[in-house]
C-alpha atoms as a PDB file:
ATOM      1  CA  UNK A   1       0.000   0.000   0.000  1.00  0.00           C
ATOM      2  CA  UNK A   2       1.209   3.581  -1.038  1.00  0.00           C
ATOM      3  CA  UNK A   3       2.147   5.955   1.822  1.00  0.00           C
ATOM      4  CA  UNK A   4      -0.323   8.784   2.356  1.00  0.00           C
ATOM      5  CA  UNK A   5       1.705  11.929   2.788  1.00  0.00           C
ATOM      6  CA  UNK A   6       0.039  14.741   4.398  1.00  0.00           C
ATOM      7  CA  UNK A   7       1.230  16.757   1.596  1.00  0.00           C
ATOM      8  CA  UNK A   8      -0.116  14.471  -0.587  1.00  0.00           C
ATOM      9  CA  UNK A   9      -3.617  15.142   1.240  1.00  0.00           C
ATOM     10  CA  UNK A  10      -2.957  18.910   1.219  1.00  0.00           C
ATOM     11  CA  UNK A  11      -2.566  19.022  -2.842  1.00  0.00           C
ATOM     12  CA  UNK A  12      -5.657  16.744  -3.237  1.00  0.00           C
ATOM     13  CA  UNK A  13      -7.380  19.699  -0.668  1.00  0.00           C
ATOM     14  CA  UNK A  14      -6.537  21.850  -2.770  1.00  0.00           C
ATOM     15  CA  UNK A  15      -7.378  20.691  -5.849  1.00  0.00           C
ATOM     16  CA  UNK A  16     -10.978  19.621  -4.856  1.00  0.00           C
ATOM     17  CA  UNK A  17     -11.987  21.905  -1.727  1.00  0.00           C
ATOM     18  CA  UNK A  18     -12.990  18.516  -0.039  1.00  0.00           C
ATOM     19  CA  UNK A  19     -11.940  17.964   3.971  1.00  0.00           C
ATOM     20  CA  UNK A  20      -8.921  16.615   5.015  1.00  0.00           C
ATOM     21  CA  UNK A  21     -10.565  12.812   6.344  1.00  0.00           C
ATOM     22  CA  UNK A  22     -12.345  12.770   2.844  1.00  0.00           C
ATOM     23  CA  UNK A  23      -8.844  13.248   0.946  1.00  0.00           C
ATOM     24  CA  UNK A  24      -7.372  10.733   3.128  1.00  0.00           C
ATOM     25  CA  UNK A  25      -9.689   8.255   2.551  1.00  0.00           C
ATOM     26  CA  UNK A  26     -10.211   8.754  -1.199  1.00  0.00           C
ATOM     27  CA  UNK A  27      -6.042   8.760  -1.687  1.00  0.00           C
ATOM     28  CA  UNK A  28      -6.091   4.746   0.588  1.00  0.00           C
ATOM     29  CA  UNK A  29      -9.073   3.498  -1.316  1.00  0.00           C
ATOM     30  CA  UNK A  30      -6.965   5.067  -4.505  1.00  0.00           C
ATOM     31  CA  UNK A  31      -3.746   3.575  -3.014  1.00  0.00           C
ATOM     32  CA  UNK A  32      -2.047   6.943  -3.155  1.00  0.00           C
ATOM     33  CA  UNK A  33      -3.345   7.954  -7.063  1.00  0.00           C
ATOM     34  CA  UNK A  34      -4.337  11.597  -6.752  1.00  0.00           C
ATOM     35  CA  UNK A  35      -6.122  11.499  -9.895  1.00  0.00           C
ATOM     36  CA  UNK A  36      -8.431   8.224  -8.989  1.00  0.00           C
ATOM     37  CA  UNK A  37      -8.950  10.291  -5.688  1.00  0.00           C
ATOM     38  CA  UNK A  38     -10.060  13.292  -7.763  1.00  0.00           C
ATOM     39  CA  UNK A  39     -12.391  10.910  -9.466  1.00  0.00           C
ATOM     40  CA  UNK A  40     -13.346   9.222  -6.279  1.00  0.00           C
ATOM     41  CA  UNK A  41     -14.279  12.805  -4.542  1.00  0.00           C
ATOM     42  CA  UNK A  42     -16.567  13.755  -7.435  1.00  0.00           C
ATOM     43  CA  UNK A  43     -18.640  10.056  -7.391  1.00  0.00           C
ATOM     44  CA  UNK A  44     -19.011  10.914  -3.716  1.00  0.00           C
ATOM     45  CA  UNK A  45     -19.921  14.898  -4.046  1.00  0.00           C
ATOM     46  CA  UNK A  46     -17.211  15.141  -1.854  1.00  0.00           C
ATOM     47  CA  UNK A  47     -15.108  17.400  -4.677  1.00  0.00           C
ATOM     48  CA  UNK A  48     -16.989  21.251  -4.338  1.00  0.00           C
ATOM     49  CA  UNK A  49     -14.179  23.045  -5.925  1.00  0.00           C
ATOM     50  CA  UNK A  50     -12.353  20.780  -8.646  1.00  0.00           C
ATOM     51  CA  UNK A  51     -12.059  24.154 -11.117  1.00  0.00           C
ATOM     52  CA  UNK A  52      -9.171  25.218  -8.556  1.00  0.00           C
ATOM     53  CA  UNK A  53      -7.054  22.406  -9.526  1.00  0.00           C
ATOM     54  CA  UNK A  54      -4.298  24.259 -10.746  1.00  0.00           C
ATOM     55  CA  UNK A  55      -5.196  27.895  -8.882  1.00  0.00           C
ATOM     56  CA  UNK A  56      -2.119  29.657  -7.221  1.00  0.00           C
ATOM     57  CA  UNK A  57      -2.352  32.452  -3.780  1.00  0.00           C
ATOM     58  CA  UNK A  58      -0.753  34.681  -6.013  1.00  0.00           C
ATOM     59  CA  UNK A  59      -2.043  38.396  -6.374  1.00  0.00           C
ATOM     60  CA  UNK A  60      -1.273  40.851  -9.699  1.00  0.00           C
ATOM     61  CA  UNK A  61      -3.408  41.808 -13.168  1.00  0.00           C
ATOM     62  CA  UNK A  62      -4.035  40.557 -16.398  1.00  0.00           C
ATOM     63  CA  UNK A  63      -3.124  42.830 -19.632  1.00  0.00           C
ATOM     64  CA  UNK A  64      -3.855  43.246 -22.483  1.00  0.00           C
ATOM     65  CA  UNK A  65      -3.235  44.911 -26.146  1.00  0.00           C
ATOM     66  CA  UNK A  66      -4.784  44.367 -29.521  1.00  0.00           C
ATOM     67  CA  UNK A  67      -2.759  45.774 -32.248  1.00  0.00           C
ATOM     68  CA  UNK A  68      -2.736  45.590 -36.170  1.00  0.00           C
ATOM     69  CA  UNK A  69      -6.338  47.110 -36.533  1.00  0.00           C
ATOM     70  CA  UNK A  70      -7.824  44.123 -34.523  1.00  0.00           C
ATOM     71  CA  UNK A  71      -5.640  41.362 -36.508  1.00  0.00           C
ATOM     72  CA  UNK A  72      -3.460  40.608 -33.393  1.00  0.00           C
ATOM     73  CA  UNK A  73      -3.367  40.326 -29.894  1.00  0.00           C
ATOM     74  CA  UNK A  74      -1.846  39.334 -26.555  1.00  0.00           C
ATOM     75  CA  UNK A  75      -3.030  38.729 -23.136  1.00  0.00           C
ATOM     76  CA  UNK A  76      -0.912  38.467 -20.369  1.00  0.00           C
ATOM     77  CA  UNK A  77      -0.520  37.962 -16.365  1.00  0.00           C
ATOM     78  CA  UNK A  78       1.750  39.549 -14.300  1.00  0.00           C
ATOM     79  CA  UNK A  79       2.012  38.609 -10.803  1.00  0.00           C
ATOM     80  CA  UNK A  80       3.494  40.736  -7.638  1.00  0.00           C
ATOM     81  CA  UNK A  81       3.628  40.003  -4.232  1.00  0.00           C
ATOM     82  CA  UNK A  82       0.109  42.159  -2.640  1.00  0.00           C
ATOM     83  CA  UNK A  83      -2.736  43.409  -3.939  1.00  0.00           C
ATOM     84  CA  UNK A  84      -1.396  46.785  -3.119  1.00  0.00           C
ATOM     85  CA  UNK A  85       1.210  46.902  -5.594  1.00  0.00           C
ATOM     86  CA  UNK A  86      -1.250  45.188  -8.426  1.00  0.00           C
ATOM     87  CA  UNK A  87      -3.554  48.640  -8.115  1.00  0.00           C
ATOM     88  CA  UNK A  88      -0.352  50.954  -7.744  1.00  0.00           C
ATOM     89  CA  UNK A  89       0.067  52.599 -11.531  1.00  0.00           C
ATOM     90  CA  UNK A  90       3.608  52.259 -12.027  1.00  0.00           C
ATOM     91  CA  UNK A  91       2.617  48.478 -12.315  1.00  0.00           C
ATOM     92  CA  UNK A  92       0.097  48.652 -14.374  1.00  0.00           C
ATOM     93  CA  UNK A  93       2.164  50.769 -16.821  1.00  0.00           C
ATOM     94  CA  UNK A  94       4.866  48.214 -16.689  1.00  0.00           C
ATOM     95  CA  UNK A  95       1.811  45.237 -17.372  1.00  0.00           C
ATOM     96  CA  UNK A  96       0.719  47.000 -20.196  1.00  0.00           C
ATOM     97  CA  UNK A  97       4.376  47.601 -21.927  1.00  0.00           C
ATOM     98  CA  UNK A  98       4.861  44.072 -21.586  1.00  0.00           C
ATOM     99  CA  UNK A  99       1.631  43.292 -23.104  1.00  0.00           C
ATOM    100  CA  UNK A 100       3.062  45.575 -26.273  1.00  0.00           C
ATOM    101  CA  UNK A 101       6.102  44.029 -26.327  1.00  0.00           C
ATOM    102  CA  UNK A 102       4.819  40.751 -26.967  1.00  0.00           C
ATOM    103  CA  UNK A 103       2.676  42.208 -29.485  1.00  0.00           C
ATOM    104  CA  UNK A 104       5.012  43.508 -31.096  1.00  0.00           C
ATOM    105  CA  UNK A 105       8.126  40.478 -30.890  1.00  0.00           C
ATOM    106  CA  UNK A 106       6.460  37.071 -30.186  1.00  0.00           C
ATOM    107  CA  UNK A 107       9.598  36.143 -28.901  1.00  0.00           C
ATOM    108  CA  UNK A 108      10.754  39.257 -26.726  1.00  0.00           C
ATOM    109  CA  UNK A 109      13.530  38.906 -23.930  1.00  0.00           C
ATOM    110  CA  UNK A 110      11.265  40.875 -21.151  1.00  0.00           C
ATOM    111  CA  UNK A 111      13.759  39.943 -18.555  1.00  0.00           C
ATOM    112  CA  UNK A 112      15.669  43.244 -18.624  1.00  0.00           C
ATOM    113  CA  UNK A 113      12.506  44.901 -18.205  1.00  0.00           C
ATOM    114  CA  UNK A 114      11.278  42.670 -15.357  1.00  0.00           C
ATOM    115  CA  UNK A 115      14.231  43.318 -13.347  1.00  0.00           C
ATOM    116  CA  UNK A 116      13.802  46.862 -13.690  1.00  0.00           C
ATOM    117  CA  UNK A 117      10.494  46.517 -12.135  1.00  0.00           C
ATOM    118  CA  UNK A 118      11.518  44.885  -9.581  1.00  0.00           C
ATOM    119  CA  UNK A 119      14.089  47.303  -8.763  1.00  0.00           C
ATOM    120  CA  UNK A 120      11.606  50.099  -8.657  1.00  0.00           C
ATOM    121  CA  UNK A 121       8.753  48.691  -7.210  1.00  0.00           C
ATOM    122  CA  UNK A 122      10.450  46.943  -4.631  1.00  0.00           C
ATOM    123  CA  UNK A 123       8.167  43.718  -5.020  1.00  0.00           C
ATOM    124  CA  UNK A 124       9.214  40.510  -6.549  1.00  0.00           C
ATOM    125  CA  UNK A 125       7.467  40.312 -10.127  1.00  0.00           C
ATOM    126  CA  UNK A 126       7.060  37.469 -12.487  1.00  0.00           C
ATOM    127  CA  UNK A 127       5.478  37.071 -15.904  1.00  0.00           C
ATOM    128  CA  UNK A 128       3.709  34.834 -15.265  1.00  0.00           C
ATOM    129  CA  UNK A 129       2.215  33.716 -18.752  1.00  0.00           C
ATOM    130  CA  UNK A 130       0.682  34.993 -21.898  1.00  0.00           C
ATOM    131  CA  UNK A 131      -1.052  34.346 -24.807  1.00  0.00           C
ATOM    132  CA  UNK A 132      -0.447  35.554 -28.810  1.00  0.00           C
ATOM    133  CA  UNK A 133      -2.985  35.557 -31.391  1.00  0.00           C
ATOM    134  CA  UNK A 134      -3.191  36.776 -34.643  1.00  0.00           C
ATOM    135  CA  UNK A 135      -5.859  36.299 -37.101  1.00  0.00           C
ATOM    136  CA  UNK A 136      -5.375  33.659 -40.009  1.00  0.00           C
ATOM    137  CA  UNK A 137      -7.533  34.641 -43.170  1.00  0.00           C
ATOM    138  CA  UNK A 138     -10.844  37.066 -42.523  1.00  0.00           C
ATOM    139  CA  UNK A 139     -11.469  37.916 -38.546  1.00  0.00           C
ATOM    140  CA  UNK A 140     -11.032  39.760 -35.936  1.00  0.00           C
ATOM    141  CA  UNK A 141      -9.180  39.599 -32.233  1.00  0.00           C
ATOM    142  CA  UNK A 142     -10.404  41.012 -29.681  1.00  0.00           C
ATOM    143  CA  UNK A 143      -9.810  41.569 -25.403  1.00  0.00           C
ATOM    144  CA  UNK A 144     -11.811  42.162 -22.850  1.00  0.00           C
ATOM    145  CA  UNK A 145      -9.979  42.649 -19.329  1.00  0.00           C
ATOM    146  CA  UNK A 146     -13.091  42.914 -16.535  1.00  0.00           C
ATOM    147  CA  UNK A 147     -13.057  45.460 -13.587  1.00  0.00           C
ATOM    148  CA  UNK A 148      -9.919  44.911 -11.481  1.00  0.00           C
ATOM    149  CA  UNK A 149      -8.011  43.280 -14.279  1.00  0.00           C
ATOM    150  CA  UNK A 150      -8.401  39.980 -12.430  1.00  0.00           C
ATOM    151  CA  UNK A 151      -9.906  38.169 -15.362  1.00  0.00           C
ATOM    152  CA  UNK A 152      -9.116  39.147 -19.054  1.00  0.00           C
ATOM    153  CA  UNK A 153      -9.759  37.387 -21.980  1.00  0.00           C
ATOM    154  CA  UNK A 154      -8.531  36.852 -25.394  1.00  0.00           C
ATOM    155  CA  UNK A 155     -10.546  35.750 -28.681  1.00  0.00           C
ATOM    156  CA  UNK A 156     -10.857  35.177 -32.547  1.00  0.00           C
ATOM    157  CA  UNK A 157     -13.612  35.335 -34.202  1.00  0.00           C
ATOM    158  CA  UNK A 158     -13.488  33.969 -38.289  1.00  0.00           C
ATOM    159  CA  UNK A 159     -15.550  35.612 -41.036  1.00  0.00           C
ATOM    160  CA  UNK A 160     -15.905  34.159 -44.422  1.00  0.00           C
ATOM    161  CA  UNK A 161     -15.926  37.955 -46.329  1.00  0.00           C
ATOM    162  CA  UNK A 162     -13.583  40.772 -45.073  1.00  0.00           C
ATOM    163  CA  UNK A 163     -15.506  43.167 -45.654  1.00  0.00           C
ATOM    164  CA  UNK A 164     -17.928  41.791 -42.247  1.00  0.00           C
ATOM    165  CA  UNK A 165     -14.905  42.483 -39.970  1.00  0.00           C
ATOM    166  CA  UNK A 166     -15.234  46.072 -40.614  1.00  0.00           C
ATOM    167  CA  UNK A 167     -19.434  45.737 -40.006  1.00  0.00           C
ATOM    168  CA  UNK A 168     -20.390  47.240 -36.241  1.00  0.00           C
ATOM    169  CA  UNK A 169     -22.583  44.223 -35.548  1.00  0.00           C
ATOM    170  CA  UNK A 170     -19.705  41.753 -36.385  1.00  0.00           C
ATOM    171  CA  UNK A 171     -17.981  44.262 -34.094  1.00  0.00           C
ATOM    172  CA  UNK A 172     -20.120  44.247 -31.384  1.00  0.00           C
ATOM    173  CA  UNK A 173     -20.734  39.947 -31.568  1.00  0.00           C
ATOM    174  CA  UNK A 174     -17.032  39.509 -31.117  1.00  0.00           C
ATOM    175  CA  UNK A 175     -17.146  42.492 -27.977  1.00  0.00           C
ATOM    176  CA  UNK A 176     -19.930  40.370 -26.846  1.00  0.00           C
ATOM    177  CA  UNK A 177     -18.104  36.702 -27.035  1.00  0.00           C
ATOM    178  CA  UNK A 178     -15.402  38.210 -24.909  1.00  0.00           C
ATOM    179  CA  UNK A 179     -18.015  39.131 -22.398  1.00  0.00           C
ATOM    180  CA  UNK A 180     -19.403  35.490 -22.402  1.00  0.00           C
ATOM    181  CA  UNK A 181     -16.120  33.716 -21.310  1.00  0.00           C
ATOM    182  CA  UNK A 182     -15.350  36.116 -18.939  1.00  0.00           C
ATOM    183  CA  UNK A 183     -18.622  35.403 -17.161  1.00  0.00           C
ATOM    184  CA  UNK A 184     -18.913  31.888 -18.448  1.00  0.00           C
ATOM    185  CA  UNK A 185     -15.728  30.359 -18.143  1.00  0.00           C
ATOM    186  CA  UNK A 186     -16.087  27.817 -20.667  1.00  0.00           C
ATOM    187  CA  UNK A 187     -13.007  25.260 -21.350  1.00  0.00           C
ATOM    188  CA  UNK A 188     -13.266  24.772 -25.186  1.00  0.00           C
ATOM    189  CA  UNK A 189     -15.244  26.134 -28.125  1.00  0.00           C
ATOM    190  CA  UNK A 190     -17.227  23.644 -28.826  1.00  0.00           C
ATOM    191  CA  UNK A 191     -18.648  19.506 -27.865  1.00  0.00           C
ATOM    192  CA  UNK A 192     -16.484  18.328 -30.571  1.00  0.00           C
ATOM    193  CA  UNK A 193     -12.836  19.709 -28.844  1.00  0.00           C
ATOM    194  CA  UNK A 194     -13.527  17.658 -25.838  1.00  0.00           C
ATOM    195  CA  UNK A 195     -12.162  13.853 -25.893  1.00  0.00           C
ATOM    196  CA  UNK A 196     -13.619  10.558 -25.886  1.00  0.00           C
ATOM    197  CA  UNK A 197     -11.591  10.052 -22.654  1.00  0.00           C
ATOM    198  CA  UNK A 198     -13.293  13.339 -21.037  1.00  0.00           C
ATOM    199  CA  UNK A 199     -17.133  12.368 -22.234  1.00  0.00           C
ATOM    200  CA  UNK A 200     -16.405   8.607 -20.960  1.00  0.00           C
ATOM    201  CA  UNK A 201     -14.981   9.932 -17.712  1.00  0.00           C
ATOM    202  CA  UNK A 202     -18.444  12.589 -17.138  1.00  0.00           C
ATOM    203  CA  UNK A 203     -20.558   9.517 -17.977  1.00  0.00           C
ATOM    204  CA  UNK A 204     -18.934   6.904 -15.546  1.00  0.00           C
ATOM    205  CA  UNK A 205     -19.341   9.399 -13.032  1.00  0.00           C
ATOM    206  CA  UNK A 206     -22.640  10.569 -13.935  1.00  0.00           C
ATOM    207  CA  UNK A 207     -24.017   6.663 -13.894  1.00  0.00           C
ATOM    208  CA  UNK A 208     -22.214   6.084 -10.570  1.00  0.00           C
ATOM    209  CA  UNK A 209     -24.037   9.557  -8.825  1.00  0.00           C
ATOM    210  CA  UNK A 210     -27.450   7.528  -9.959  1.00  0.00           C
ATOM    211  CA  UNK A 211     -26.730   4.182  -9.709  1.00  0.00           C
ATOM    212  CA  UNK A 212     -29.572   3.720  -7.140  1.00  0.00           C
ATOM    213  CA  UNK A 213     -32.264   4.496  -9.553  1.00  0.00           C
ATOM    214  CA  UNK A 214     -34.013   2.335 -11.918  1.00  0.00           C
ATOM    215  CA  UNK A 215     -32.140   0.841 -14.866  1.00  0.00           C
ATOM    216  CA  UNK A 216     -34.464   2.051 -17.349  1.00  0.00           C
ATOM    217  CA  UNK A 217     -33.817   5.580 -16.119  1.00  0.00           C
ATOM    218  CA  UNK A 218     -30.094   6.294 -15.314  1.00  0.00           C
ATOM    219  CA  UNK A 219     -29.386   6.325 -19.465  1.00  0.00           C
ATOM    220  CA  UNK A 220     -31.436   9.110 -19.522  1.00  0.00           C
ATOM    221  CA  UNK A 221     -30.495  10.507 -16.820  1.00  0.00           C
ATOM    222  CA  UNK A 222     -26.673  10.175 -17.759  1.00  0.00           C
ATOM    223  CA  UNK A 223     -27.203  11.895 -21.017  1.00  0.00           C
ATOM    224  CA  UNK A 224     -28.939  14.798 -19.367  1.00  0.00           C
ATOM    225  CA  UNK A 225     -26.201  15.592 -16.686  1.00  0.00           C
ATOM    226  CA  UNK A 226     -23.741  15.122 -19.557  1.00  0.00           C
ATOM    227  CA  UNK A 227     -25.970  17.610 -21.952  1.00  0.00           C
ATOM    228  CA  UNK A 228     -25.611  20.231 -18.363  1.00  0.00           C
ATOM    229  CA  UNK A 229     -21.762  19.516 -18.717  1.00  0.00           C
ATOM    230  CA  UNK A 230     -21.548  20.659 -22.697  1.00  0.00           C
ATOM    231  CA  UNK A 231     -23.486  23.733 -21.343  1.00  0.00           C
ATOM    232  CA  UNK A 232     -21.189  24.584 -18.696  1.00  0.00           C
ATOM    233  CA  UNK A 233     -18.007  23.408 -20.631  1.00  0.00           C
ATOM    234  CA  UNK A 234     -18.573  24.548 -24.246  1.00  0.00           C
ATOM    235  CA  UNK A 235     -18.531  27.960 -25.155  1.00  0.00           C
ATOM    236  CA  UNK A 236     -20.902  27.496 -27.900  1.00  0.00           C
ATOM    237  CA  UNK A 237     -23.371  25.615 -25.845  1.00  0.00           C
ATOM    238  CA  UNK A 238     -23.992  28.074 -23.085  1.00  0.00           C
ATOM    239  CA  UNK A 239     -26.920  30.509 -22.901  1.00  0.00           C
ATOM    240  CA  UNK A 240     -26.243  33.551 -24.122  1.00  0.00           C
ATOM    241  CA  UNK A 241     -25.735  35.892 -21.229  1.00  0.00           C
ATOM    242  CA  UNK A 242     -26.852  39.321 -22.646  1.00  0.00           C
ATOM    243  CA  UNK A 243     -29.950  37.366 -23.931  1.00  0.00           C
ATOM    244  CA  UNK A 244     -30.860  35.831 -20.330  1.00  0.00           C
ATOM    245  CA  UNK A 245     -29.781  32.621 -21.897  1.00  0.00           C
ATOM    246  CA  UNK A 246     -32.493  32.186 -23.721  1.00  0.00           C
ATOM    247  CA  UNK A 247     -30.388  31.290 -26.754  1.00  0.00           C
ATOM    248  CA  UNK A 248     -27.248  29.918 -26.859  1.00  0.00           C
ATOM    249  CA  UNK A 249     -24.171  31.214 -27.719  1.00  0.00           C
ATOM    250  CA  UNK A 250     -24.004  29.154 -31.094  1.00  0.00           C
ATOM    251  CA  UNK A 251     -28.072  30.545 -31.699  1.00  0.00           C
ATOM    252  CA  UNK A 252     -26.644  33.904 -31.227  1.00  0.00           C
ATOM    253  CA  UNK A 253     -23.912  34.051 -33.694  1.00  0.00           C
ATOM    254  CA  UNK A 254     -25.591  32.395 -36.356  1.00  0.00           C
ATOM    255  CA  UNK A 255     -28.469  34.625 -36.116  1.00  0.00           C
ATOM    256  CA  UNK A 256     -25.851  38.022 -36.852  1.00  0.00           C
ATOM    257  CA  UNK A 257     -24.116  35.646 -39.265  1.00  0.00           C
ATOM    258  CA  UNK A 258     -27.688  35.190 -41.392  1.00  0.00           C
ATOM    259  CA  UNK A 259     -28.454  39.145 -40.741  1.00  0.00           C
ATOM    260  CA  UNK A 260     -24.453  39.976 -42.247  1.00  0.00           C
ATOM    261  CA  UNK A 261     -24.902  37.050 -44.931  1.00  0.00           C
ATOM    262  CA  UNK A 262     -21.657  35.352 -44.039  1.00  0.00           C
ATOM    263  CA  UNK A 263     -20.357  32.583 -42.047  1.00  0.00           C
ATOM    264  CA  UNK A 264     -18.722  33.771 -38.904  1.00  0.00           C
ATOM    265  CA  UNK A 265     -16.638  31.318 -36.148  1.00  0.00           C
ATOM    266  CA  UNK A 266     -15.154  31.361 -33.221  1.00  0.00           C
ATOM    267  CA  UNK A 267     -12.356  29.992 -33.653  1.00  0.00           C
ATOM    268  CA  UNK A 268     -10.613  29.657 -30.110  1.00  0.00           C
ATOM    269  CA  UNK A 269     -10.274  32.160 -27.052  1.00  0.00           C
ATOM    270  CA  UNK A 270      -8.025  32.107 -24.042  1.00  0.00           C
ATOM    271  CA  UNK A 271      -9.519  32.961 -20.455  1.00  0.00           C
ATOM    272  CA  UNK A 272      -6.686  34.567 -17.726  1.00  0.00           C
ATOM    273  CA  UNK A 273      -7.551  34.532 -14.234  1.00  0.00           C
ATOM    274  CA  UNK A 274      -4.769  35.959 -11.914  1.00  0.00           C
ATOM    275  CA  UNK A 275      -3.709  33.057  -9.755  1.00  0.00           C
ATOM    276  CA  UNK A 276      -4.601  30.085 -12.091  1.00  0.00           C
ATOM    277  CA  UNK A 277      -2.625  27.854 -14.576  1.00  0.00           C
ATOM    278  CA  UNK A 278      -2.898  28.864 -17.997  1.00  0.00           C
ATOM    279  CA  UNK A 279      -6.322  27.727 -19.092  1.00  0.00           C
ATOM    280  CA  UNK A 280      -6.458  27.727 -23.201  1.00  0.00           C
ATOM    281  CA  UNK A 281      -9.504  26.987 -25.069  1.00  0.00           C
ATOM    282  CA  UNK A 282      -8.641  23.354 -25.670  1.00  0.00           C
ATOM    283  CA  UNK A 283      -8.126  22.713 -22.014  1.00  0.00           C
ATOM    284  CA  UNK A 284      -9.280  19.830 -20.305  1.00  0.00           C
ATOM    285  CA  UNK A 285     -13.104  19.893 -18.685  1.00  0.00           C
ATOM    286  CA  UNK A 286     -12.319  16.755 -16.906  1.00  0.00           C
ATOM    287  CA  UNK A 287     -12.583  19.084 -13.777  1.00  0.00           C
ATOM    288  CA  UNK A 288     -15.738  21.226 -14.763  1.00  0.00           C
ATOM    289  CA  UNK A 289     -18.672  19.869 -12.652  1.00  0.00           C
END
């Protein structure tokens, strides 16, 4: 038998949000495998918080610039020691240089610059991560960073015409995307970026939340809860939030793409938290409940 470590129990805790007995016991009935625990946690309900998985006590702000008349842009975190420094000015300046920087040189040395932050700021700073994307055919890029600068995210959005990137209500659908996953959080685009190994995993779980009901009704039952997890994974799935969610996302765009007479797509989006491990839009949903 594998030898539960209390730090062990303590990254399992903090992955899932369960209690400290419930970690135990889920890592000896796993024999020490901290993602069979994970697994075990959610089957019992025990898992409340699995979307912290990879979530760091870290303070700072997320950036952002959009350059090349909306045909390129770059997100990025920048973390600092307290909350104090991450509203001071001088530091926000410096996140938003960076931010053009990488703009403009995919592959700029920032250290230089980092150290010279440090040096006036007197808190340790660290790039934390960042994201590039520039538009590949007809499209547009846009950010949104939300109040704070906690949470800022990155998107492209595909047209089949150029001339319906430069339409306001092409505009305005992309501004209105970037909204979505900032209030969303979804993992991926669409249903069709998640794995077989993902859907398997949400319907062995699903089946074993139900398996006291009657066998004619947990296949049903399965499917729903794994129609909920689309919605809350899937970018495209979700109800549209400036519509009460009385559409859906994908309702939404294909309704301005009839009104422009094009085809538009979203083709992938990146979602910044400060604190948490780079999330991109093909990340896994495993731990989306």
């Amino acid at each position: 038998m594998a030898e539960i470590t209390a730090a062990t129990v303590a990254k399992l805790r903090e992955k899932t949000g369960a209690g400290m007995m419930d970690c135990k016991k889920a890592l000896v009935e796993s024999n020490g495998d901290l993602e069979a625990a994970l697994t075990i946690l959610r089957k019992k309900g025990a898992a409340t918080a699995a979307h912290k998985a990879a979530r760091e006590a870290k303070e700072g702000v997320i950036a952002q610039h959009i350059a090349a008349g909306g045909r390129l842009g770059v997100l990025v975190e920048v973390n600092c020691e307290t909350d104090f420094v991450a509203r001071n000015e001088m530091f926000r300046a410096f996140c938003d240089d960076i931010a053009k920087k990488l703009a403009a040189d995919a592959n700029a040395d920032l250290e230089a610059d980092r150290t010279a932050a440090v040096g006036k700021i007197r808190e340790n700073i660290k790039i934390a991560r960042h994201a590039r994307m520039e538009v590949a055919g007809h499209g547009l890029v846009a950010g949104y960073i939300h109040t704070g600068a906690k949470v800022g995210v990155l998107v492209e959005v595909g047209a089949g015409k150029e001339s319906t990137t430069a339409n306001d209500e092409f505009k305005q659908l992309v501004r209105d995307i970037t909204l979505q996953i900032a209030a969303g959080h979804p993992q991926v685009v669409s249903r069709e970026q998640i794995t077989a190994e993902v859907i398997t995993k949400e319907k062995e779980i699903a089946a074993d939340q139900v398996k006291n009901k009657p066998p004619q009704a947990i296949a049903k039952i399965v499917e729903g809860k794994l129609e909920k997890f689309y919605q809350t994974c899937c970018l495209v799935d979700q109800g549209f939030v400036k519509k009460n969610s009385e559409i859906s996302v994908k309702e939404h765009v294909a309704s301005v793409a009839k009104q422009l007479g094009d085809e538009i797509t979203i083709r992938r989006f990146v979602r910044f938290q400060v604190g948490e491990a780079a999330e991109i839009g093909r990340a896994s949903c495993r731990e989306r409940v």
